[in-house]
Protein backbone atom coordinates (compact mmCIF):
# COMPACT_ATOMS: atom_id res chain seq x y z
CA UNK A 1 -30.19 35.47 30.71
CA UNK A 2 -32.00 32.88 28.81
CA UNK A 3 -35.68 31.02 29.70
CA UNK A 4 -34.31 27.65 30.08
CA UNK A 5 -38.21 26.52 30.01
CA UNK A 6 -39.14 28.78 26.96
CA UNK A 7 -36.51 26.63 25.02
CA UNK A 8 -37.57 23.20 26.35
CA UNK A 9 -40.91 24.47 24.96
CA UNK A 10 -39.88 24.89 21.88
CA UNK A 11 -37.81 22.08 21.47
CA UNK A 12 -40.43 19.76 22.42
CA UNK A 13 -42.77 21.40 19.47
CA UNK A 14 -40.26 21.32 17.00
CA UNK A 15 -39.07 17.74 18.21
CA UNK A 16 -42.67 16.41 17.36
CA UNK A 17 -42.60 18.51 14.06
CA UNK A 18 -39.19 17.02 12.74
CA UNK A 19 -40.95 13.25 13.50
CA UNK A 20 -44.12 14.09 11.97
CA UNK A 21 -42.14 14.69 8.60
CA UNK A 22 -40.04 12.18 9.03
CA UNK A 23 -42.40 9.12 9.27
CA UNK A 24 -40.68 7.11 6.45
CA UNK A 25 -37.35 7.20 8.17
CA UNK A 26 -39.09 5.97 10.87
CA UNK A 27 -40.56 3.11 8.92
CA UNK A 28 -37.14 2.50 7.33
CA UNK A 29 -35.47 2.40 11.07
CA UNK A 30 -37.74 -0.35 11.99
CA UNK A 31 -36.59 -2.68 8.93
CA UNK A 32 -32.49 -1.26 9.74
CA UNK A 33 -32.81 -2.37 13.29
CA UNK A 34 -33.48 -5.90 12.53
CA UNK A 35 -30.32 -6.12 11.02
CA UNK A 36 -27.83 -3.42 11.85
CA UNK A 37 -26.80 -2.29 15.20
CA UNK A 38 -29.06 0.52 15.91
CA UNK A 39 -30.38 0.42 12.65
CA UNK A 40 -27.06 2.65 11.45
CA UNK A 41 -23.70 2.11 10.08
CA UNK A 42 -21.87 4.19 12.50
CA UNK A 43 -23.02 5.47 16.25
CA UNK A 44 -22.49 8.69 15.17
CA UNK A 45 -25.48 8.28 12.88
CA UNK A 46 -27.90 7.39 16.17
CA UNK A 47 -30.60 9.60 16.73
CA UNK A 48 -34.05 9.19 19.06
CA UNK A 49 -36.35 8.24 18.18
CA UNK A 50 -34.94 7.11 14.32
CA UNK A 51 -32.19 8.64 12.34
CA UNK A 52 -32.96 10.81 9.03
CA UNK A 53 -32.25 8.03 6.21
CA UNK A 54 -30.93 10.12 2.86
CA UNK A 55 -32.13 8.72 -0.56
CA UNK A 56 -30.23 11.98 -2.61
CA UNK A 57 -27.59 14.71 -3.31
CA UNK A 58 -27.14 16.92 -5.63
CA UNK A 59 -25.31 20.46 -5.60
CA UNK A 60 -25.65 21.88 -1.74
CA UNK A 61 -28.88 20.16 -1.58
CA UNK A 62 -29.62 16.65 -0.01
CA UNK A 63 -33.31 14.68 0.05
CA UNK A 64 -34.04 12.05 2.56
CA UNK A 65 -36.59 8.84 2.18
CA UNK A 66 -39.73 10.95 3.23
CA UNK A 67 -38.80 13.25 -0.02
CA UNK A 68 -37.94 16.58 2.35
CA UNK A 69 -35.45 18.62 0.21
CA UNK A 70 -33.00 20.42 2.52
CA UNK A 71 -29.80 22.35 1.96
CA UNK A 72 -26.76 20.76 3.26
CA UNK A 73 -24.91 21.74 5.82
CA UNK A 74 -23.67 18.53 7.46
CA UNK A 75 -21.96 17.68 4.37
CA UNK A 76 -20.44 14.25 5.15
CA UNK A 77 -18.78 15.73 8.54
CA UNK A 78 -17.35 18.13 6.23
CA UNK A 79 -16.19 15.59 3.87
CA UNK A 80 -18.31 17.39 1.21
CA UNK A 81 -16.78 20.63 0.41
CA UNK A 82 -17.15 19.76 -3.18
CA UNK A 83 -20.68 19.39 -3.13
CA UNK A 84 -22.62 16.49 -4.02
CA UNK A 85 -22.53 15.19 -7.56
CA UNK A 86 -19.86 17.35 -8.61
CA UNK A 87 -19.67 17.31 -12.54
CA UNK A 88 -15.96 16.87 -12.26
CA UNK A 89 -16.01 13.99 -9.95
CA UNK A 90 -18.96 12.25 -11.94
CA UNK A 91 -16.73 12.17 -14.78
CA UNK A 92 -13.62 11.26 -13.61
CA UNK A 93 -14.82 7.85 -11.36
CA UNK A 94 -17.62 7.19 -14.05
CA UNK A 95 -14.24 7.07 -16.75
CA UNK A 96 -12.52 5.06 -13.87
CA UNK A 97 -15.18 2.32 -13.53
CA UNK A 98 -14.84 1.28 -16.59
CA UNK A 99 -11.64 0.81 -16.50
CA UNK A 100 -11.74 -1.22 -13.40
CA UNK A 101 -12.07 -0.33 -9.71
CA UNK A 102 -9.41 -2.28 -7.97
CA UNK A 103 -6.05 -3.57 -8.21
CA UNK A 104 -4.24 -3.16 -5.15
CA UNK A 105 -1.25 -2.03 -7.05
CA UNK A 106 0.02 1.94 -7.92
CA UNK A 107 -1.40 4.17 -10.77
CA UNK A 108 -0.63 7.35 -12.34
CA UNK A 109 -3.20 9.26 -10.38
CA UNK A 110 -1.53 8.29 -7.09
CA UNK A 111 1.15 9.65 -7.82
CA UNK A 112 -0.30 12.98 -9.71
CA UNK A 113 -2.13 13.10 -6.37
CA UNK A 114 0.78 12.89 -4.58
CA UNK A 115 2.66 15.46 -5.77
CA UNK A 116 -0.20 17.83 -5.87
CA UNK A 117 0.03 17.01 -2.05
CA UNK A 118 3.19 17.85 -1.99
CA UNK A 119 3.24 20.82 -3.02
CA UNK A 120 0.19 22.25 -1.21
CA UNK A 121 1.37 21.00 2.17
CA UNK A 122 5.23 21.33 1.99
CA UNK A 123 5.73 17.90 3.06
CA UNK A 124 7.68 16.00 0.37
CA UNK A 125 6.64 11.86 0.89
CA UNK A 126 3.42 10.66 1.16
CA UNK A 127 1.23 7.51 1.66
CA UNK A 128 -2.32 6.56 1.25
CA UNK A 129 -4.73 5.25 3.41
CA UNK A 130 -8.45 4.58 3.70
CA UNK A 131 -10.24 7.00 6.23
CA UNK A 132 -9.26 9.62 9.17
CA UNK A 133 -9.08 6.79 11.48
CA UNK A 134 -6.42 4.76 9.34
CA UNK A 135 -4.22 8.13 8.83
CA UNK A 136 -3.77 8.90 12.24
CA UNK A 137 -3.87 5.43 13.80
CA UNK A 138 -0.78 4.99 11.14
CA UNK A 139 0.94 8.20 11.97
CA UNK A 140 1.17 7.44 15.28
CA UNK A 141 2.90 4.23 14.56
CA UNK A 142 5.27 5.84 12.05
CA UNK A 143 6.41 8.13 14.75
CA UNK A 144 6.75 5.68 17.60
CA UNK A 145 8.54 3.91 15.11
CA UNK A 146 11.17 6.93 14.40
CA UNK A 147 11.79 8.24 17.78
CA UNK A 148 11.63 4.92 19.47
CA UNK A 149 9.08 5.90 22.33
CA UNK A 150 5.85 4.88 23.17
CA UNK A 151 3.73 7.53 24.55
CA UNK A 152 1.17 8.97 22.32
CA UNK A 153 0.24 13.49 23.36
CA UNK A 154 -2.76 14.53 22.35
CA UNK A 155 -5.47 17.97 23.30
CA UNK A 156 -8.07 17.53 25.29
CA UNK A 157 -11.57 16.68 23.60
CA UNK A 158 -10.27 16.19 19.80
CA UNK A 159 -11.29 13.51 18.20
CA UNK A 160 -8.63 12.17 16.27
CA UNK A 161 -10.29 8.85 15.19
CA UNK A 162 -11.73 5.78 16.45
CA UNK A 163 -8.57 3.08 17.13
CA UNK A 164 -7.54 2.41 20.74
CA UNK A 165 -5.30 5.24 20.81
CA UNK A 166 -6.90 8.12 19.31
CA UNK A 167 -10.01 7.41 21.93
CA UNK A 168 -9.30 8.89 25.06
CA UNK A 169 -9.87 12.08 26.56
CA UNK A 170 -12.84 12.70 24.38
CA UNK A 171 -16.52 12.97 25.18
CA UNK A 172 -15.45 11.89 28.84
CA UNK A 173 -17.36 12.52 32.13
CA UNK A 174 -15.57 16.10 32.87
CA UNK A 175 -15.71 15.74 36.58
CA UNK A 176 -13.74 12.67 36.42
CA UNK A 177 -10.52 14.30 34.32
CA UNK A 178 -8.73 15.66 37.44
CA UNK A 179 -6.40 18.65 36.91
CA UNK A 180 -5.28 20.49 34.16
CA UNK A 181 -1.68 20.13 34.50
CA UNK A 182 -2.34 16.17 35.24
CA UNK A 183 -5.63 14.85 33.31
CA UNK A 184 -6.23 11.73 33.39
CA UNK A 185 -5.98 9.11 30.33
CA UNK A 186 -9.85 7.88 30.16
CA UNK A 187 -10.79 5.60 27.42
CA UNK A 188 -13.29 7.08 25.61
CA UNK A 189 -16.25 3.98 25.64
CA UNK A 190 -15.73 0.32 26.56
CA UNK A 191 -13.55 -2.10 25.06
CA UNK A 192 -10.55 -0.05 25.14
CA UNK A 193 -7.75 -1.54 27.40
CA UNK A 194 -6.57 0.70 29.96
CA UNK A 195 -2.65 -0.18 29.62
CA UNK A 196 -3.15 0.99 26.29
CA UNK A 197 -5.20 4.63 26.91
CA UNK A 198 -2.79 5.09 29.72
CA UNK A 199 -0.33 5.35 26.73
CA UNK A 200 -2.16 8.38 25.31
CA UNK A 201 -1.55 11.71 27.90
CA UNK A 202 -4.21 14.67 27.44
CA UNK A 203 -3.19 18.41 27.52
CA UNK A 204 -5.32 21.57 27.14
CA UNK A 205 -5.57 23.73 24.08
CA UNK A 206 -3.94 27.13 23.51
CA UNK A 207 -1.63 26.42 26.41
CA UNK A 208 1.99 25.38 25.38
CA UNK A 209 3.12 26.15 29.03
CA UNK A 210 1.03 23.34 30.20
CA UNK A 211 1.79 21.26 27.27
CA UNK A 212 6.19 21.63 27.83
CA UNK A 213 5.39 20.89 31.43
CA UNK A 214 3.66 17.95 31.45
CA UNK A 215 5.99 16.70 28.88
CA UNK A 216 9.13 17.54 31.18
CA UNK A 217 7.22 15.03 34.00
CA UNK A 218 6.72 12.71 31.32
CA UNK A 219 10.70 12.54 30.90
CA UNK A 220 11.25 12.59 34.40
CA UNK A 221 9.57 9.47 34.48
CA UNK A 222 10.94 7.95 31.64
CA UNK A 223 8.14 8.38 28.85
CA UNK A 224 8.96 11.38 26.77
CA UNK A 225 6.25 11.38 23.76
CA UNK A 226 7.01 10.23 20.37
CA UNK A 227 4.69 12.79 19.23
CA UNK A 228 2.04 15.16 19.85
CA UNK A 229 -0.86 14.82 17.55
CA UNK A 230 -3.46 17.57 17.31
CA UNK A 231 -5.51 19.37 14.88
CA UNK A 232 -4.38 23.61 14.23
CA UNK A 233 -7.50 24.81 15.24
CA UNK A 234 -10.03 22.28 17.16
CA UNK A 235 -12.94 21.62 15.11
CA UNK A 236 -15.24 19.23 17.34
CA UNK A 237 -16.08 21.20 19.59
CA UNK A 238 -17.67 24.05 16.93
CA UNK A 239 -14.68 25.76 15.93
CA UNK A 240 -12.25 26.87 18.59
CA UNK A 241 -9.19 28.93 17.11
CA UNK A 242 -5.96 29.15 18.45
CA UNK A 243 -4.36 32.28 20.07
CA UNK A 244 -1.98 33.60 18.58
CA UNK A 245 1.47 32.54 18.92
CA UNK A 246 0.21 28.98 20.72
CA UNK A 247 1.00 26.67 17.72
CA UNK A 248 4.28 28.95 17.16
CA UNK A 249 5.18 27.91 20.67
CA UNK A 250 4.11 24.12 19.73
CA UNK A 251 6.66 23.92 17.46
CA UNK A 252 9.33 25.29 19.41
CA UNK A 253 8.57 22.80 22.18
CA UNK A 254 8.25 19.58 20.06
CA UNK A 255 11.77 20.72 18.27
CA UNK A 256 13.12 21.00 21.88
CA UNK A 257 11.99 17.08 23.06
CA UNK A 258 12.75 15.86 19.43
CA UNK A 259 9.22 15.02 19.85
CA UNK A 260 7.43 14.00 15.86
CA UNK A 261 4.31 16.66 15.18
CA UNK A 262 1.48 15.68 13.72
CA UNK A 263 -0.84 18.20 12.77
CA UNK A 264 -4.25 16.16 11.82
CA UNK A 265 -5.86 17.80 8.89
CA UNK A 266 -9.01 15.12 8.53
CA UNK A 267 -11.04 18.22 9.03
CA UNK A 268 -8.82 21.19 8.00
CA UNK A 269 -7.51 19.88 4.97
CA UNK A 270 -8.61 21.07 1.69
CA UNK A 271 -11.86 22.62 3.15
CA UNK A 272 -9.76 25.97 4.60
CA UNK A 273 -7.36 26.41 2.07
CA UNK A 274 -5.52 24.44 -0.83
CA UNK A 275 -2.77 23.43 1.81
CA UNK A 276 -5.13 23.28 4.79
CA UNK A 277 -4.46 24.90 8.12
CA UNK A 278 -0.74 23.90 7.41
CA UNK A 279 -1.35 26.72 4.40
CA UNK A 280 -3.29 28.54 6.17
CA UNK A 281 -1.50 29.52 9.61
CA UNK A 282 1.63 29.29 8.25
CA UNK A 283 3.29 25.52 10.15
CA UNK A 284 5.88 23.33 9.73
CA UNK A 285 4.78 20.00 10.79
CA UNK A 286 6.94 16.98 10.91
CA UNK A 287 3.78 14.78 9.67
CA UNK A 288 0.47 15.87 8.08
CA UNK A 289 -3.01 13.42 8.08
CA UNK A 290 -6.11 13.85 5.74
CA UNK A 291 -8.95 12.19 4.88
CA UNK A 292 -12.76 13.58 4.58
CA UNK A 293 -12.34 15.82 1.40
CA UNK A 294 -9.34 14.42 0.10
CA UNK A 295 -11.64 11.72 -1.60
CA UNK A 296 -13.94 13.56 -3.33
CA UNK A 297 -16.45 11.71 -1.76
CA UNK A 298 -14.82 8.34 -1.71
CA UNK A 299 -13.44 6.90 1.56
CA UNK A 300 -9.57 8.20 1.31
CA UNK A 301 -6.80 9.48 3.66
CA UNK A 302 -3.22 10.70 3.26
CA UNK A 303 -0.26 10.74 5.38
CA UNK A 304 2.30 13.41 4.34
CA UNK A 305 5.76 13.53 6.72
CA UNK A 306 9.53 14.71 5.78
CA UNK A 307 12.09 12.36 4.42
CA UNK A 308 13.48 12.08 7.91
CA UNK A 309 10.63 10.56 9.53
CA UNK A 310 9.09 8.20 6.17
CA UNK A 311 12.58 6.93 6.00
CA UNK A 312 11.04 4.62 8.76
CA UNK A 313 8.20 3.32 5.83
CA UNK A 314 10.89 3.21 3.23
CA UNK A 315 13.50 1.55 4.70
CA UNK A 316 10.53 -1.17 5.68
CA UNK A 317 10.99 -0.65 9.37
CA UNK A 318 7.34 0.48 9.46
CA UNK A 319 4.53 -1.59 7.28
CA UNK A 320 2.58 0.89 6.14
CA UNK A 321 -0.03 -1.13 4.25
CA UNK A 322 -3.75 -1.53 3.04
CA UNK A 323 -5.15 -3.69 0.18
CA UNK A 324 -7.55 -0.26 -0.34
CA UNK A 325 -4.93 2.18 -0.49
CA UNK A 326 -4.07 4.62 -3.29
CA UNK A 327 -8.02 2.76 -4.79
CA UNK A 328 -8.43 3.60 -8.57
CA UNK A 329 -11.87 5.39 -7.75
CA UNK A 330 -10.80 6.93 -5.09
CA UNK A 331 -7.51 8.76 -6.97
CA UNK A 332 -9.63 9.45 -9.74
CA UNK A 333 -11.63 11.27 -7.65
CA UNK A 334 -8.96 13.01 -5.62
CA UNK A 335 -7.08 14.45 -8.55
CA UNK A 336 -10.26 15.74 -10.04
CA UNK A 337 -11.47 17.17 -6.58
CA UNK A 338 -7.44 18.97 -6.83
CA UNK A 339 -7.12 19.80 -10.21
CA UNK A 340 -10.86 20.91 -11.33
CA UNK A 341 -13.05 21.66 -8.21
CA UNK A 342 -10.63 23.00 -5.42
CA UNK A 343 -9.05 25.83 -6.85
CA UNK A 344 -8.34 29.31 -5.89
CA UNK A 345 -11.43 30.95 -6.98
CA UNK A 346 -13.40 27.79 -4.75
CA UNK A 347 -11.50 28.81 -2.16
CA UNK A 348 -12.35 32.50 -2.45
CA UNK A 349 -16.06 31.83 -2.69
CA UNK A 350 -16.02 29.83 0.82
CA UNK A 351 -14.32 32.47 2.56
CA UNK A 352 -16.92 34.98 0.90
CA UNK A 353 -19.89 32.38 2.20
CA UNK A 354 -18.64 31.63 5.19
CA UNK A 355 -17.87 35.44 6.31
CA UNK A 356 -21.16 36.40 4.89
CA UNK A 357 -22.88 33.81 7.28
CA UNK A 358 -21.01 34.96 10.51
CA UNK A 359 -21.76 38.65 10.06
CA UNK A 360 -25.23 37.66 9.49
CA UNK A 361 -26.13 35.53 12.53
CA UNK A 362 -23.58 37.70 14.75
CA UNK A 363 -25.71 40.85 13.62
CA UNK A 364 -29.05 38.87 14.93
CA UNK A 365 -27.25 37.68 18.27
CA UNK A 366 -26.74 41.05 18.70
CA UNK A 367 -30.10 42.55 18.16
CA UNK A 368 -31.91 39.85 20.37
CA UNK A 369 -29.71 40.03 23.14
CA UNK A 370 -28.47 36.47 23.04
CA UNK A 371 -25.46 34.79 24.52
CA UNK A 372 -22.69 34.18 21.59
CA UNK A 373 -20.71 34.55 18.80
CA UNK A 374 -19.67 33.31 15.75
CA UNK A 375 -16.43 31.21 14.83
CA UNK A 376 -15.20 30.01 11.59
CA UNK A 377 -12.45 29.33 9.40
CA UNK A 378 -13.27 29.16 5.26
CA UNK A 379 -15.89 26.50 4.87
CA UNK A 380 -16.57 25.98 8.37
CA UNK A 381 -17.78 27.91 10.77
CA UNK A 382 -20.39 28.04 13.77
CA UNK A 383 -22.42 29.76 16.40
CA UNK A 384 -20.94 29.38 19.86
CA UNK A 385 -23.83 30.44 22.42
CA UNK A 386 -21.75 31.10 25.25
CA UNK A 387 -21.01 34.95 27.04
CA UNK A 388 -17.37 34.10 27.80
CA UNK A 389 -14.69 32.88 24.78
CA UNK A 390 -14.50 29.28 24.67
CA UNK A 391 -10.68 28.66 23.64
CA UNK A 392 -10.19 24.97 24.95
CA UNK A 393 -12.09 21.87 26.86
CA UNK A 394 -12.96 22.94 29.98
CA UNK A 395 -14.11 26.59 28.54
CA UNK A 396 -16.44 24.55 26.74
CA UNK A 397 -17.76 22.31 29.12
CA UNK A 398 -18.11 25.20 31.54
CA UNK A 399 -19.66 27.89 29.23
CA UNK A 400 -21.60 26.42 26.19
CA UNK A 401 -25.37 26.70 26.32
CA UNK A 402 -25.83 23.47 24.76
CA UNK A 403 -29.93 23.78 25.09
CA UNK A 404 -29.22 26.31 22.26
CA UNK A 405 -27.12 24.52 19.94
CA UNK A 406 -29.63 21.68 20.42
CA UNK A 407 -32.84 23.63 19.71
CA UNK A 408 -30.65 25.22 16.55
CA UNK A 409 -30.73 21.90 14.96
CA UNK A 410 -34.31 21.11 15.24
CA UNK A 411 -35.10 24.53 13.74
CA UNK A 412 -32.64 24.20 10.86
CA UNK A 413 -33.98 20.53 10.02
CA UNK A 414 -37.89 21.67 9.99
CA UNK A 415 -36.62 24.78 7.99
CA UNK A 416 -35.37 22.73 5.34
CA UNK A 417 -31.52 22.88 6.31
CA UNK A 418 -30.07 19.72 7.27
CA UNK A 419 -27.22 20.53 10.07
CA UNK A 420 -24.49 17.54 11.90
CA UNK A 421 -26.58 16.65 15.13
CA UNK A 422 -24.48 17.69 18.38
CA UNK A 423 -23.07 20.79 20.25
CA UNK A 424 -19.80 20.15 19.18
CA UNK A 425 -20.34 20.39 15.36
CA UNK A 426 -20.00 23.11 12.91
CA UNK A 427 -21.80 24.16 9.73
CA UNK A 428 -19.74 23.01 6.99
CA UNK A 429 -19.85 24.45 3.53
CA UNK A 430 -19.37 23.06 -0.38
CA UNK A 431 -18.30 25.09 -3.30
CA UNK A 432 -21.75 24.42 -4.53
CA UNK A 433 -23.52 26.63 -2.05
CA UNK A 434 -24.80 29.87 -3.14
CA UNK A 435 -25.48 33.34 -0.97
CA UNK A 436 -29.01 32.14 -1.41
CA UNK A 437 -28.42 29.20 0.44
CA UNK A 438 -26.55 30.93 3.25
CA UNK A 439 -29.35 33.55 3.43
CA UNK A 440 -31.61 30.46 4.52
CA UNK A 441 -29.54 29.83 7.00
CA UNK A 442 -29.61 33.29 8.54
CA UNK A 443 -33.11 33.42 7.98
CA UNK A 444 -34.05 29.89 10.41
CA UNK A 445 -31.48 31.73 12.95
CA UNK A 446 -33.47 34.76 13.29
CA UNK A 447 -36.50 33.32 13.27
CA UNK A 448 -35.35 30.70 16.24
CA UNK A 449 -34.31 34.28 18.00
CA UNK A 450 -37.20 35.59 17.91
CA UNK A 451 -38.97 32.32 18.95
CA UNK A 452 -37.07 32.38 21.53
CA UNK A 453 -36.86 36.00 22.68
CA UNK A 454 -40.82 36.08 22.22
């Protein structure tokens, strides 16, 4: 059990901390409101009562406005695993500017990029695209586009981007999603039409029973899926594995329906392994999307698929288009990121990191008695605070002590270790992070344990 007021206590206290170091970000929100929506760029940068503005980044440290140095563990949404200011990228788009930044027409690092791709993922064609958003709402299209059907399959809660499609079934009111074997398709926020979520069907996570039934009611009434799109392991709601032999049975079942599979790497790839979680649990995907660290650090996304389904791009059926796409800076920074930053030994240091921070914060769960465990896979990783497993949606909604994750945050960002805000996020490491920095991080745990515990 857990004193739901001795954590409201401390959150208030480190609440009014965080804001009292923060002032400058709080002037700075005052000026951005005038003339910016919420005084952000995106509404996943809102925060009460002002977002932290950044001025700096450099290795696995960041510095925001008021001049508080923290280490990074947000990284971008995990776009960062190369750190910030990465000598390697530096060079490479600082060569690139100079030799001009856009021409909307191929160069030789698209395609170098492209078959590095390739190879890491097993998928043989490839396109380009601009962010997670544009690679999945473009993957979707390529595979209504092969299989001649309509209806989009997704898991319950991922995020898969923000176009009409991708948004449903995520962040929803819980209550209102009806049963497992029949959730409903609710758009996720306003402006979304409803003929078009009602287009996108919601199934749980680790259960391909569920999944191959709902799909045989779909056919009964005409509307067999053109593909299910999901992510190998979800990674929005912390980190939530899957069990084993679930994506083997995923497979099977999409094979059986001639139904396209998408596996969305935004998240997964190049942060877990060289080919992602494609690599790294062994799958055979009909289709492949990336983004985050595929740029370096530039805005950039990739769709990888077999001949059989691009031969709906190449044969111009599908336009798969974007005056961005395959950008100079952005494939200058790609093949550096692939050819001088992500290799094996990067690899091997994350998984060393990242295993060294899970034993360390399970070991302090364990001596103060608290509810959870830890999760992660390479670079990412998490504390879920929850007594039962969380393995899917409703787990989560049901069994996540989200007080906890909340209170985590404030004490990581007045301990000088800038987390992603939210109880679905993960820490998220760079190949620039050191066991010092990770020992940090295990240190601000403990300490909140004890706080807490007190």
């Amino acid at each position: 059990q857990i004193d739901k007021g001795r954590i409201a206590e401390l959150a208030a206290k480190e609440e009014k901390r965080l804001n009292d170091s923060t002032t400058g970000s709080g002037r700075m929100y005052e000026r951005a409101k005038k003339t910016m929506a919420g005084g952000v760029p995106s509404s996943y940068q809102v925060r009460d009562p002002w977002p932290i503005y950044l001025e700096e980044g450099k290795g696995s440290k960041v510095w925001d406005v008021d001049g508080n140095e923290r280490i990074d563990y947000h990284n971008g949404f995990g776009s960062m695993v190369q750190g910030h200011a990465h000598p390697a990228i530096v060079k490479a788009v600082s060569e690139r500017v100079a030799k001009g930044t856009h021409f909307a027409a191929p160069i030789e690092d698209s395609i170098v990029v492209s078959e590095a791709l390739a190879d890491r993922f097993g998928l043989p064609l490839w396109r380009y695209v601009n962010s997670g958003t544009e690679a999945t709402m473009d993957a979707m299209r390529i595979a209504r586009a092969y299989t001649g059907r309509d209806t989009v399959m997704k898991i319950l809660g991922s995020y898969h981007g923000h176009h009409d499609y991708a948004m449903v079934c995520i962040g929803v009111p819980y209550d209102d999603l009806g049963d497992r074997e029949d959730i409903q398709s609710l758009p996720y926020g306003a402006g979304i039409p409803k003929v078009v979520s009602d287009m996108t069907v919601a199934v749980p996570f680790n259960d391909a029973a569920a999944m191959e039934r709902r799909i045989e009611r779909l056919a009964e009434e005409g509307r067999l899926p053109a593909c299910v799109i999901m992510e190998a392991a979800m990674m929005n709601l912390g980190v939530i594995l899957p069990e084993p032999g679930y994506l083997e049975a995923v497979r099977e079942i999409t094979k059986k329906y001639g139904i396209v599979w998408i596996v969305d790497e935004v998240k997964t790839g190049l942060t877990v392994a060289p080919g992602g979680a494609t690599e790294k649990f062994g799958l055979s995907p009909d289709m492949v999307t990336l983004a985050k660290a595929l740029g370096g650090g530039l805005p950039c996304g990739g769709i990888g698929a077999t001949e059989e389904v691009m031969e709906v791009v190449m044969n111009g059926s599908v336009y798969q288009v974007g005056t961005y796409n395959g950008n100079p800076l952005t494939m200058a920074a790609a093949r550096a990121s692939i050819e001088h930053v992500m290799t094996d030994d990067a690899y091997a240091h994350l998984n060393m990191l990242n295993d060294h921070l899970m034993k360390g914060c399970d070991a302090i769960l364990e001596k103060y008695n608290l509810p959870g465990y830890t999760v992660g896979i390479s670079s990412k990783g998490c504390v879920t605070f929850s007594e039962q497993k969380i393995t899917d949606y409703e787990s989560f909604m049901e069994n996540l002590h989200g007080e906890l994750t909340e209170l985590a945050w404030l004490y990581a960002m007045n301990r000088e270790i800038f987390m992603t805000p939210g109880r679905e996020e993960e820490w998220t490491l760079s190949v620039q992070h050191t066991v010092e920095d990770a020992d940090k991080h295990i240190a601000m745990f403990e300490e909140m344990a004890h706080d807490i515990t007190a």
